[in-house]
Structures are given as C-alpha cells and as structure tokens.
C-alpha atoms as a PDB file:
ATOM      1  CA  UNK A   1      60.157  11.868   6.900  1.00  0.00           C
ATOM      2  CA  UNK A   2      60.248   8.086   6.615  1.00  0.00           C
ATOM      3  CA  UNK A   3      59.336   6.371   3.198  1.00  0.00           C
ATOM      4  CA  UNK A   4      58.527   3.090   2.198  1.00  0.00           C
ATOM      5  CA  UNK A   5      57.457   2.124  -1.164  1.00  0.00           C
ATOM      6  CA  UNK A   6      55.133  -0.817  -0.382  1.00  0.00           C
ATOM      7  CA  UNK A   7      52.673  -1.795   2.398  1.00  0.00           C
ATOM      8  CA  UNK A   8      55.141  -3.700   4.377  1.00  0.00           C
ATOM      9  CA  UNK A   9      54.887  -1.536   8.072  1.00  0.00           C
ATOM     10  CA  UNK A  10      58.300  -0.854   9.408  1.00  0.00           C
ATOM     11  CA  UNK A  11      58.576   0.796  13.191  1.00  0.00           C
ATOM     12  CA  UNK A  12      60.840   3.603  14.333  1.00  0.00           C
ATOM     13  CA  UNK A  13      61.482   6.221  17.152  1.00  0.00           C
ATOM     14  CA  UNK A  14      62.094   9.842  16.857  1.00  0.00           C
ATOM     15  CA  UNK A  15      63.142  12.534  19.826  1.00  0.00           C
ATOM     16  CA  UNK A  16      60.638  14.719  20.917  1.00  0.00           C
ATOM     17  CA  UNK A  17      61.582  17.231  23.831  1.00  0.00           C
ATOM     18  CA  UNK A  18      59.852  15.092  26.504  1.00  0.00           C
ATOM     19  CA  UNK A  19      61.674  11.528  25.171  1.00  0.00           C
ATOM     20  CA  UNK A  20      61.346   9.354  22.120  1.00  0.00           C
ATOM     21  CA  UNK A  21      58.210   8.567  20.245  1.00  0.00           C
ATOM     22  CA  UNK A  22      57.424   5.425  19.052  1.00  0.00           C
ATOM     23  CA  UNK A  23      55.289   4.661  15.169  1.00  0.00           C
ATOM     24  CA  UNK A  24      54.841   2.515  12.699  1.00  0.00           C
ATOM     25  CA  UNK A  25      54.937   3.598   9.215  1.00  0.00           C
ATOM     26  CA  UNK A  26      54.541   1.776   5.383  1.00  0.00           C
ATOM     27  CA  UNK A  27      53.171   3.125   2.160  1.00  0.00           C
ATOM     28  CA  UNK A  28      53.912   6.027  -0.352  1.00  0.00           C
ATOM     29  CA  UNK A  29      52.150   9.187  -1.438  1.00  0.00           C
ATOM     30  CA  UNK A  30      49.491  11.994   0.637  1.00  0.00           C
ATOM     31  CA  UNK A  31      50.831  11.513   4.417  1.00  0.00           C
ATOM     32  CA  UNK A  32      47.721  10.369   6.804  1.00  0.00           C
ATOM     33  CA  UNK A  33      48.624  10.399  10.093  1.00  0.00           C
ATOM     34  CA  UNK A  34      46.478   7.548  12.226  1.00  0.00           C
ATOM     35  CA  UNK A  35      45.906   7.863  15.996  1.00  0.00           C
ATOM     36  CA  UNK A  36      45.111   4.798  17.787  1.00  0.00           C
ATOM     37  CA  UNK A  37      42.327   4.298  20.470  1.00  0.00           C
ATOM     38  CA  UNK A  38      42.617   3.733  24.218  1.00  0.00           C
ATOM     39  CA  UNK A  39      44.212   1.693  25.670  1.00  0.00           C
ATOM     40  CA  UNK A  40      46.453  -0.261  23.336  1.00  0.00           C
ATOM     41  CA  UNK A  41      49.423   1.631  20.553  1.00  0.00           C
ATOM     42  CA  UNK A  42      49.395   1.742  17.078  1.00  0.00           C
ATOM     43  CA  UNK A  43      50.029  -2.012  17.386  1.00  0.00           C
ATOM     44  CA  UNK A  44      45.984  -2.276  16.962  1.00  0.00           C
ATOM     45  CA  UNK A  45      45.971  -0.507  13.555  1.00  0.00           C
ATOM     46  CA  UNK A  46      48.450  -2.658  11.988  1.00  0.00           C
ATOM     47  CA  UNK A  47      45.523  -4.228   9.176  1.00  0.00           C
ATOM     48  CA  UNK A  48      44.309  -0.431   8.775  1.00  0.00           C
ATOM     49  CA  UNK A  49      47.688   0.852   8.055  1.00  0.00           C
ATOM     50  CA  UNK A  50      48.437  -2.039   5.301  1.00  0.00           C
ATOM     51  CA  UNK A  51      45.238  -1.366   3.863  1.00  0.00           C
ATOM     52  CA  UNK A  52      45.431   2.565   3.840  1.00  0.00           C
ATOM     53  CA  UNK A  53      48.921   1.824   2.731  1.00  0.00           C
ATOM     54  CA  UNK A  54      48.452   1.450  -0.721  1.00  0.00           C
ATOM     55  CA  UNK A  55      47.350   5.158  -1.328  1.00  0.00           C
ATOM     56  CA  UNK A  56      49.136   6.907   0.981  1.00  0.00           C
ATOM     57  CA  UNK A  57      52.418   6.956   3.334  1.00  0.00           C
ATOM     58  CA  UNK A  58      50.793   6.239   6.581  1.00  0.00           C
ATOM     59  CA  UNK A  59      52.421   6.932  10.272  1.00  0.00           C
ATOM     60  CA  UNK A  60      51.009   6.047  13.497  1.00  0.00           C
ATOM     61  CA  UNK A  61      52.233   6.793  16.557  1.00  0.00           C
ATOM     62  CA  UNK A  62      52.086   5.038  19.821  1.00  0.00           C
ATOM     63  CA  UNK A  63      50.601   8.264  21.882  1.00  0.00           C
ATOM     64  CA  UNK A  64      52.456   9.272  24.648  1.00  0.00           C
ATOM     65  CA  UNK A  65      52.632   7.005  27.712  1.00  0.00           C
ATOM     66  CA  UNK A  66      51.223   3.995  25.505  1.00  0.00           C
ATOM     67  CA  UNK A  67      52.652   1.183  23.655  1.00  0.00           C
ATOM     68  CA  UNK A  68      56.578   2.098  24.011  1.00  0.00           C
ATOM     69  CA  UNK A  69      56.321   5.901  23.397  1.00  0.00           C
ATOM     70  CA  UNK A  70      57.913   7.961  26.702  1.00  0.00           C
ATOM     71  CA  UNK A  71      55.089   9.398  28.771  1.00  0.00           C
ATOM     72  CA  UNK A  72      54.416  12.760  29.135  1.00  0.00           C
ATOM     73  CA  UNK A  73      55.971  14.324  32.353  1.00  0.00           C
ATOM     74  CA  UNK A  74      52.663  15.534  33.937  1.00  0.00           C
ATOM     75  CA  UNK A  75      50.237  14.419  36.600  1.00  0.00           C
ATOM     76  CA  UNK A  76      47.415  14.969  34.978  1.00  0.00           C
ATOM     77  CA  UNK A  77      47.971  15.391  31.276  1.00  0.00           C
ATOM     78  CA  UNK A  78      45.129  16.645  29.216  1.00  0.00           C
ATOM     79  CA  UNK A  79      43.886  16.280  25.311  1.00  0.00           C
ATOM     80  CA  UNK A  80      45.743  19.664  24.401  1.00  0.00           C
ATOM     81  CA  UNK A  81      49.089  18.074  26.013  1.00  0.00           C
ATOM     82  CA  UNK A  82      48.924  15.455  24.271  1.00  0.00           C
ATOM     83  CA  UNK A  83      47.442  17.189  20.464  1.00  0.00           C
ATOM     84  CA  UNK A  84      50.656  19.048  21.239  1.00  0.00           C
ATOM     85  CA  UNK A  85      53.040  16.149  21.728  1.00  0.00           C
ATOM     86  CA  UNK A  86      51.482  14.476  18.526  1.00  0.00           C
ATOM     87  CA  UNK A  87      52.694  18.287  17.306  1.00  0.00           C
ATOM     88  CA  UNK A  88      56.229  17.883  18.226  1.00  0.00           C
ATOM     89  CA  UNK A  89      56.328  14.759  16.834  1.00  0.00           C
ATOM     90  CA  UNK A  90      55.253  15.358  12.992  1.00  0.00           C
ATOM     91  CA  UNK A  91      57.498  18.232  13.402  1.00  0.00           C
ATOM     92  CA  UNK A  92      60.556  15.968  14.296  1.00  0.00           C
ATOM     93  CA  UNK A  93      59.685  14.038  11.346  1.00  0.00           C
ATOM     94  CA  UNK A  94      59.791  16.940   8.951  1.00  0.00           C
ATOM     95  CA  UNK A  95      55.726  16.815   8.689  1.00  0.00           C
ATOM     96  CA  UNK A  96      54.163  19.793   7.332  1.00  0.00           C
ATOM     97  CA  UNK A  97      50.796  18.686   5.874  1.00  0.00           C
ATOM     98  CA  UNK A  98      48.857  15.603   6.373  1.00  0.00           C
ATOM     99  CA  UNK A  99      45.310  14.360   6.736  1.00  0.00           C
ATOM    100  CA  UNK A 100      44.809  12.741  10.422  1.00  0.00           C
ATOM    101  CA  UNK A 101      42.544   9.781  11.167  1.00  0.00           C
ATOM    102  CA  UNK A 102      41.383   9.235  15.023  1.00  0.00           C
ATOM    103  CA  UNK A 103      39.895   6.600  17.250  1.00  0.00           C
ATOM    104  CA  UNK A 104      37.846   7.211  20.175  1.00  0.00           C
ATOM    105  CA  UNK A 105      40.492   8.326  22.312  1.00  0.00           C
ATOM    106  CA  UNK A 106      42.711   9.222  19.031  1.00  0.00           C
ATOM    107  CA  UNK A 107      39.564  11.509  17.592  1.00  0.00           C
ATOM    108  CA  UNK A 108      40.163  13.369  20.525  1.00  0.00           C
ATOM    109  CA  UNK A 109      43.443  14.184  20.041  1.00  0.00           C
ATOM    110  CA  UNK A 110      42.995  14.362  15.865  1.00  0.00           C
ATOM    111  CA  UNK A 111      40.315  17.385  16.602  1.00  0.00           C
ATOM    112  CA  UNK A 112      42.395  18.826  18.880  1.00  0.00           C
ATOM    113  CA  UNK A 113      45.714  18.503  16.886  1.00  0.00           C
ATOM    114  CA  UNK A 114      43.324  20.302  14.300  1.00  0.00           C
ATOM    115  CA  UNK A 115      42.146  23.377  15.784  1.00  0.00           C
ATOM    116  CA  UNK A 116      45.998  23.699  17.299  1.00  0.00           C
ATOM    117  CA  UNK A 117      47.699  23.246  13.724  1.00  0.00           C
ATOM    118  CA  UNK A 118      44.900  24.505  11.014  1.00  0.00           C
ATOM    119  CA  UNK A 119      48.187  24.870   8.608  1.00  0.00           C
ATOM    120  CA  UNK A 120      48.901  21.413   9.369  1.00  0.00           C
ATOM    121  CA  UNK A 121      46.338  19.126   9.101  1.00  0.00           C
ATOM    122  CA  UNK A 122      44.527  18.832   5.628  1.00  0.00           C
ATOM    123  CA  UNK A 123      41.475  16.822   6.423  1.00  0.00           C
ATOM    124  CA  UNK A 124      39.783  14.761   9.769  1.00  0.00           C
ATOM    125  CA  UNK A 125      38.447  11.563  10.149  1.00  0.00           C
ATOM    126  CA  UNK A 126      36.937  10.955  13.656  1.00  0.00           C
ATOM    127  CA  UNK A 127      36.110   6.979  14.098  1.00  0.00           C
ATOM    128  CA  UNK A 128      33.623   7.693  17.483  1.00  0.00           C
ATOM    129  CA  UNK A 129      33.321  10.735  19.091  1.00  0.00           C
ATOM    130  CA  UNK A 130      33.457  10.637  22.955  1.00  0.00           C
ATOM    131  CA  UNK A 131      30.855  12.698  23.733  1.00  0.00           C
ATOM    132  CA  UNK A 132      29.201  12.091  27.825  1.00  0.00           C
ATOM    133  CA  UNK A 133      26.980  13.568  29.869  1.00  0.00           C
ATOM    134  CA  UNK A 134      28.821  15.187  33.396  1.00  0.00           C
ATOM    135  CA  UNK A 135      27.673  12.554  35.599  1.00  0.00           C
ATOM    136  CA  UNK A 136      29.050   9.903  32.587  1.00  0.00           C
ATOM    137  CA  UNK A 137      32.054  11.811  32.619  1.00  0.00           C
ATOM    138  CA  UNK A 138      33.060  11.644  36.459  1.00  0.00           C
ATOM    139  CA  UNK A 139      31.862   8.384  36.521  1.00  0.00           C
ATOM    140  CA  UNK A 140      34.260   6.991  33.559  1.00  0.00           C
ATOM    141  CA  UNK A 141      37.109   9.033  34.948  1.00  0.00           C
ATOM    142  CA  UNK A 142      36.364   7.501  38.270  1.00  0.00           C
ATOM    143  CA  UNK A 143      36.255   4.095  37.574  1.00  0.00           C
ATOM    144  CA  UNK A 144      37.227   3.418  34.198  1.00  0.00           C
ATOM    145  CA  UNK A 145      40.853   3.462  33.873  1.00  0.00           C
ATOM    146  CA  UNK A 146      43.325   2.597  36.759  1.00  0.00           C
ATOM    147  CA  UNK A 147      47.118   1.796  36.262  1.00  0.00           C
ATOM    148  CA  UNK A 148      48.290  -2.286  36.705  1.00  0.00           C
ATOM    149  CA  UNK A 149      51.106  -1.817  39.586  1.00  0.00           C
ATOM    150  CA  UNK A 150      53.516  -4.342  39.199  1.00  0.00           C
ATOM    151  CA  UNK A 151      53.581  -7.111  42.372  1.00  0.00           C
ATOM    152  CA  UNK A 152      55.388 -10.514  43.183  1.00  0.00           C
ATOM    153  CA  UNK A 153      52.079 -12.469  42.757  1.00  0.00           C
ATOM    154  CA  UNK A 154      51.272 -11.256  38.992  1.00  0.00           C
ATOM    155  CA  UNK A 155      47.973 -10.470  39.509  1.00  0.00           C
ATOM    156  CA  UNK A 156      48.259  -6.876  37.784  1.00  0.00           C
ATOM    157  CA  UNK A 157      48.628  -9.646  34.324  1.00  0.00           C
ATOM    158  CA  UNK A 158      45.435 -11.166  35.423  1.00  0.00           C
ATOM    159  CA  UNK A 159      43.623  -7.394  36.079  1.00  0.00           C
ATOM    160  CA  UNK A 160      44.964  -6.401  32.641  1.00  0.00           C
ATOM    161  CA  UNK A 161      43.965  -9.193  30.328  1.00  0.00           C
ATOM    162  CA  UNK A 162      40.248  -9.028  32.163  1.00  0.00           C
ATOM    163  CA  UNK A 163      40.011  -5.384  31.572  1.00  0.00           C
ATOM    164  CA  UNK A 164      40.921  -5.395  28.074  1.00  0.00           C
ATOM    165  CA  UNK A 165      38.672  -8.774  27.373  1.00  0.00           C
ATOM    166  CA  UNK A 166      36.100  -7.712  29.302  1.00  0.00           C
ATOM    167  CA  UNK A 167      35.560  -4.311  27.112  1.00  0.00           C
ATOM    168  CA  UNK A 168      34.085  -6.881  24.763  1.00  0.00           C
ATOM    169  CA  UNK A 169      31.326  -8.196  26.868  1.00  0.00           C
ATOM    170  CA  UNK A 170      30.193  -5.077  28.351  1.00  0.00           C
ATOM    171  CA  UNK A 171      30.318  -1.235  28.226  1.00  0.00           C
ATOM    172  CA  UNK A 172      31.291   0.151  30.478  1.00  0.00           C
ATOM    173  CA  UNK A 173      33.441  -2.837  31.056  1.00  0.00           C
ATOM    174  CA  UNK A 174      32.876  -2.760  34.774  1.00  0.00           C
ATOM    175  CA  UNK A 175      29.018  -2.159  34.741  1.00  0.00           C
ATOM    176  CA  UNK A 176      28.820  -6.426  33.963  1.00  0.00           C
ATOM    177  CA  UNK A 177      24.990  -6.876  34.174  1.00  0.00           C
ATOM    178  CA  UNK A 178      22.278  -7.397  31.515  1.00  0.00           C
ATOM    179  CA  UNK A 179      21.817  -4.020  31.405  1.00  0.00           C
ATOM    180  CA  UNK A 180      25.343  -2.746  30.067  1.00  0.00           C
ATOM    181  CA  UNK A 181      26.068  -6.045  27.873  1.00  0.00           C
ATOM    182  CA  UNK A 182      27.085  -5.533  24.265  1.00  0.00           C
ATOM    183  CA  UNK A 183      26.819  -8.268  21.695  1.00  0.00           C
ATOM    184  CA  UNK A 184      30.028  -7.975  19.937  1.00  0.00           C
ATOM    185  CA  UNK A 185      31.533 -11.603  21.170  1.00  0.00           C
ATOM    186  CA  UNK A 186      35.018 -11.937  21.880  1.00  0.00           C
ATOM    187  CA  UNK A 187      37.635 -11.831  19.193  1.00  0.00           C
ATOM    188  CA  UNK A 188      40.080 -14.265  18.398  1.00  0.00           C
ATOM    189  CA  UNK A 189      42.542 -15.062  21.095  1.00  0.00           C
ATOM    190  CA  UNK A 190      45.863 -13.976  19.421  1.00  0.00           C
ATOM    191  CA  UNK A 191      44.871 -10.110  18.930  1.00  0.00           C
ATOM    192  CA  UNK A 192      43.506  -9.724  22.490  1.00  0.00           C
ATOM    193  CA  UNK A 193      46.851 -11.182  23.544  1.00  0.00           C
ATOM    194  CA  UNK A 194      48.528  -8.816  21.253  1.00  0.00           C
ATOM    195  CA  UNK A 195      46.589  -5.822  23.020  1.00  0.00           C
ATOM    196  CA  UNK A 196      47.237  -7.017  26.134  1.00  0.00           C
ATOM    197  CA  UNK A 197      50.613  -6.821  25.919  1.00  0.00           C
ATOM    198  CA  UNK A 198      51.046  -3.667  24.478  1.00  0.00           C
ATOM    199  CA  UNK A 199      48.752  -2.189  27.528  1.00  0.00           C
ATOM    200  CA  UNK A 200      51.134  -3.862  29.973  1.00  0.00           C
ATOM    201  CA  UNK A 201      53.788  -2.173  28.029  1.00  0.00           C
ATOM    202  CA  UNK A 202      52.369   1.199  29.507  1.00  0.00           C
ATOM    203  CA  UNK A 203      50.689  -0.628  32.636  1.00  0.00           C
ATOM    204  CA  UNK A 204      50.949   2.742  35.001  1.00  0.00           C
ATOM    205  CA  UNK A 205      50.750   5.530  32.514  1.00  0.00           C
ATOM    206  CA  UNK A 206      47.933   3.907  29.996  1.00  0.00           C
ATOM    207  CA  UNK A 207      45.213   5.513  32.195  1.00  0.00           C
ATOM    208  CA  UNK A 208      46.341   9.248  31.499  1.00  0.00           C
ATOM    209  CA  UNK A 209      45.209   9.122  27.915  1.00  0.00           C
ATOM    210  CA  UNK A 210      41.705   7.799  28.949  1.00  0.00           C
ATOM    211  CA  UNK A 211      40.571   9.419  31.993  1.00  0.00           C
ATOM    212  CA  UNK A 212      42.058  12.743  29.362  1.00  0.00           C
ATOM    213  CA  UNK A 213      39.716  11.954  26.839  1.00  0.00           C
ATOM    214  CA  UNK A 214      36.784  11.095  28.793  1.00  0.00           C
ATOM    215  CA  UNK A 215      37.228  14.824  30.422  1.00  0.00           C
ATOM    216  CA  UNK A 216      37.177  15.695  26.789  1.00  0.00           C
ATOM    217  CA  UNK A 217      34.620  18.241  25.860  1.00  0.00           C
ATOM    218  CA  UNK A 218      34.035  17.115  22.583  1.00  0.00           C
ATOM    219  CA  UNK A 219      31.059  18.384  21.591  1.00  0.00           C
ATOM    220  CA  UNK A 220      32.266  21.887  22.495  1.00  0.00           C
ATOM    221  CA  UNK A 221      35.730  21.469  20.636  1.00  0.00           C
ATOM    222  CA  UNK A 222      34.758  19.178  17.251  1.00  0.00           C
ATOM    223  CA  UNK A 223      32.322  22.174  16.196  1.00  0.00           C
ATOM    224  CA  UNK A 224      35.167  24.848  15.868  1.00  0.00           C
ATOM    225  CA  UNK A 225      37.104  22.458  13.678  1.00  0.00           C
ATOM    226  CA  UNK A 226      36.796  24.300  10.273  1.00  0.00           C
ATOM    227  CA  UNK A 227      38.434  21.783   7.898  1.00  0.00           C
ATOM    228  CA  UNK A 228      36.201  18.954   6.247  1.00  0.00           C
ATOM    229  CA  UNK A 229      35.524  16.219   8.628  1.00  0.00           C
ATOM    230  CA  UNK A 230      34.332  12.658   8.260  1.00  0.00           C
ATOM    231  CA  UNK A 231      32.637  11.035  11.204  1.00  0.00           C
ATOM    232  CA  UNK A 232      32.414   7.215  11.118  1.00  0.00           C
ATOM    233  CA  UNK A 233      31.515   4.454  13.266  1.00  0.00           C
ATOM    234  CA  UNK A 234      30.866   1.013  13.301  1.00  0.00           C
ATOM    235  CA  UNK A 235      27.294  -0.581  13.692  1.00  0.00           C
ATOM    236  CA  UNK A 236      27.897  -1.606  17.467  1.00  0.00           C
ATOM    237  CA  UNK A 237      30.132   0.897  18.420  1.00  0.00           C
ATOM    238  CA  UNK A 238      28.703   2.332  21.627  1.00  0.00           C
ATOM    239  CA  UNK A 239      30.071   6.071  21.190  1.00  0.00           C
ATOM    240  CA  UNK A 240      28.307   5.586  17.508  1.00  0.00           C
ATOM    241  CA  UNK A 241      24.739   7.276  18.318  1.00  0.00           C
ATOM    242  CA  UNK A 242      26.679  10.139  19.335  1.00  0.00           C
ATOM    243  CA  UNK A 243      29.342  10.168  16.015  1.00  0.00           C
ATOM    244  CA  UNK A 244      26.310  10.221  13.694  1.00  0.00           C
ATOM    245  CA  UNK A 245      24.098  13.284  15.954  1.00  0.00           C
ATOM    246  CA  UNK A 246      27.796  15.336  16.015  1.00  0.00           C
ATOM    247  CA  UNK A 247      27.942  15.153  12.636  1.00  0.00           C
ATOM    248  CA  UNK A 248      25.257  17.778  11.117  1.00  0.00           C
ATOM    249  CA  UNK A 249      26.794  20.331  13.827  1.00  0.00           C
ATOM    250  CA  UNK A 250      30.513  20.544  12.545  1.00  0.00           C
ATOM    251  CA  UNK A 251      31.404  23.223   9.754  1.00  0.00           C
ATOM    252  CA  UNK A 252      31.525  20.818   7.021  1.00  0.00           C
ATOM    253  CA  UNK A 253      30.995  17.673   8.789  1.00  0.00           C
ATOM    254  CA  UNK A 254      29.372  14.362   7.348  1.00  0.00           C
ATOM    255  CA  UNK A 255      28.303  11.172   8.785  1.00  0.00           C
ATOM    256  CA  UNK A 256      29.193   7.581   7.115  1.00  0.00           C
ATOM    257  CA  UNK A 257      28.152   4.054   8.964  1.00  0.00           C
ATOM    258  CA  UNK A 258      30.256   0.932   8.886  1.00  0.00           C
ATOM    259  CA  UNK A 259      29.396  -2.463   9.652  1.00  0.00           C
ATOM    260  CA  UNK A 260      30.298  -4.506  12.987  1.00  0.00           C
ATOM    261  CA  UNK A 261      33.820  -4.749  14.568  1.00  0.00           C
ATOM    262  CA  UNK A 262      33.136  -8.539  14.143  1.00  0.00           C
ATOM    263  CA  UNK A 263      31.919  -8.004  10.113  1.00  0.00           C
ATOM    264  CA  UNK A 264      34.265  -9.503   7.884  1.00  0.00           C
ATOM    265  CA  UNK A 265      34.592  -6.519   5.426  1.00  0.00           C
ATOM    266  CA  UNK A 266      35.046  -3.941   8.211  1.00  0.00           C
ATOM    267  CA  UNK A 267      38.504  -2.723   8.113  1.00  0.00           C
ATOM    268  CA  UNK A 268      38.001  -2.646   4.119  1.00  0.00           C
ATOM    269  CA  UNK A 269      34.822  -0.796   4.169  1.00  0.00           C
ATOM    270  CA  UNK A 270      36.429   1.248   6.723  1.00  0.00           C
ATOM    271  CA  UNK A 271      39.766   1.970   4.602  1.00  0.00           C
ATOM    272  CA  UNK A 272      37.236   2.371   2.001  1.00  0.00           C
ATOM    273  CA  UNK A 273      35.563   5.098   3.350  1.00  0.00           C
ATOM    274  CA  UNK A 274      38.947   6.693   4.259  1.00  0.00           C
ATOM    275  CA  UNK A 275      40.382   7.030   1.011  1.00  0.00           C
ATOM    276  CA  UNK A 276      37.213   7.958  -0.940  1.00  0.00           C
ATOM    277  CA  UNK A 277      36.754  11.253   1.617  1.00  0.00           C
ATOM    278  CA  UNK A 278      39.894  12.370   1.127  1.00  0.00           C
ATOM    279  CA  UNK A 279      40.573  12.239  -2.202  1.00  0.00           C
ATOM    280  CA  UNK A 280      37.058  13.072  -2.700  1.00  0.00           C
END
C-alpha cells in the first residue's frame, strides 16, 4: 500500500485483472478510500483529499472507464461490477480495512462495495444518495448520459464542455427551462476546464458509470448496509432531500447538512464532518 507522509497527492496505477487502475493518494494514518462522482475522476477531489490528508492516508481511484482507469469489459456494466472492481483494486494494493467516502455516483458504489466486503470496509460516508422514482430512472438513463464520439469537426469538445457546464445551470442538465434551473452559478473557469478534460479522457465509456448508478436501487440496497453510515449533502445539492429522508431508515444511519457547493467553507466543513464521524 502506498504511503506518503504529508498532504502532497502523488498518482499511481496498479493491475487489476481487467487492466490498470488509476488513483491518487497523499497522507498518513486510518486508510479512507474516496470515490469520486459522475462524470469526472478523482481529479475533482484533489482539495478533499489534501484536506482529509492530514488525518488519514487517503486513495482515490479514477473508477473504471473514467479519468485514465481501463474500462470494464462489459456492455452494460452495473453498480455490483463496478463495487467489485473497486474490490480488486484495494486488494492489489494490499488493502484490508478502510473507511470509504462516496459521491453521488461514488455512494453508489461505496454502499455497494459495503454490503460486498462487510470485513473490509470500516465505516460509510454517502455525499447524495441517488434515489429516483421509475419513470426518473428511465428517463435519466435515457437521456442523461451519452458517449462524445470522436469526429474531424471537434464538435464532440464542444458537446462535452456544454454538458459538463451546463450541469451547473440546470438539473437535469438537459431539462433547460425555468422550471429545472438551479441557482448554483457557474464556477470558476479553470476547474470546469479541468473536468472537462478528464471526461474527454473517458469520452465513450464515461456514460457506463452513470446510466449504472441511475439504475441504482438505492433505497433498497443503502438499508441492508449494517456498518455506521454518515449521509451528507450540500445545501443545493439536488439528490439532498432524498440523502437527509434515507437517513433515519439505514441501521445506524445519521444525517449531517453542509453549506453550498459555491460556500467558501464547504470542502472544510465537509472534511470536517468526515473526520469527526469517523473517529467519533
């Protein structure tokens, strides 16, 4: 298992039976495993994993088919696929015991990587649940999530950057009326390019991961979890109604808000909220 003993993040790849596996890593002590959100890598949780850093050795892979991680060899992967992948690939890195953290797509893997390896993980924190209704489900699968083909004229760089901005304005980010608007502005130019580029990275496998966890049954799976599990999400997340009503139903589950995306103490509220539940 890699160790660093400050917060500076180094990246590496490990073999896994399907390819290589892509992470970063920094930090010493209890391991906490972080799993990003879709679409993007671990790339996004680079200012979570310095924070985090200073109490724990923290590793975050890029999941597979995402950021520069191999993608899975399936059609249609699904959440358990991947949970087992994630699997594989603490095992490669001599992982026998960590807590996991999980974003919206990640939490969906985290719970499931939970109920797969109880000996394994310690304790769960899921950062937005994605919990739909059917006809939100087929809907999101439907339209949500399509890869960027490659073509002479570039326009698959033009489709990308608007789908990934565009999740700003509005959610769903192709519903763009009054009606589905969100009010969380657009964030600085330089980290949306960043995220851009890591979802061109995986430009016709990105879409696996999402249209998995949106046929996620959450609700169904996050309740057999038995280990202690912290629920978060921020104040304009739009899967947080649905983190905070989960929350009562799990074994030992609580519920903790955090302030905007936009808020300038965010990630450290966040990080705080992280490292007071598990050493808690």
């Amino acid at each position: 298992m890699p160790s660093s003993n400050d917060t500076l993040i180094r990246r590496a790849f490990v073999d896994v039976p399907f390819g290589q596996m892509h992470y970063r890593y920094a930090g010493e002590g209890p391991v906490l495993v972080l799993l990003h959100a879709s679409p993007g890598s671990s790339k996004q949780l680079e200012p979570l994993i310095a924070l985090l850093a200073r109490d724990f050795t923290v590793i975050s892979p890029d999941t597979p088919g995402n950021g520069d991680s191999t993608p899975l060899p399936l059609e249609a992967p699904e959440i358990t696929d991947y949970s087992h992948a994630i699997l594989e690939f603490l095992y490669a890195l001599d992982i026998d015991r960590a807590d996991v953290y999980g974003t919206h797509t990640g939490a969906c893997l985290a719970s499931e990587l939970a109920l797969r390896a109880p000996q394994l993980v310690g304790k769960l924190v899921q950062d937005g649940v994605t919990v739909f209704s059917p006809e939100e489900r087929r809907e999101l699968i439907e339209k949500y999530a399509h890869p960027f083909t490659p073509d002479l004229t570039g326009t698959h760089l033009i489709k990308a950057f608007l789908f990934c901005r565009d999740q700003f304005i509005f959610f769903p980010w192709y519903a763009s009326d009054a009606e589905h608007m969100r009010d969380a502005g657009l964030p600085p130019p330089e980290p949306l390019h960043d995220w851009v580029v890591e979802v061109l990275k995986a430009a016709t496998s990105y879409h696996l991961a999402y249209r998995a966890a949106f046929a996620y049954l959450a609700e169904e799976r996050l309740p057999l979890v038995q280990q202690p599990v912290l629920c978060v999400a921020a104040e304009d997340d739009p899967l947080g109604p649905v983190t905070k009503e989960i929350a009562p139903r799990l074994v030992d589950g609580r519920f903790a808000a955090l302030p905007r995306f936009d808020a300038p103490d965010y990630r450290e509220t966040l990080a705080q909220r992280i490292t007071e539940f598990l050493r808690g």
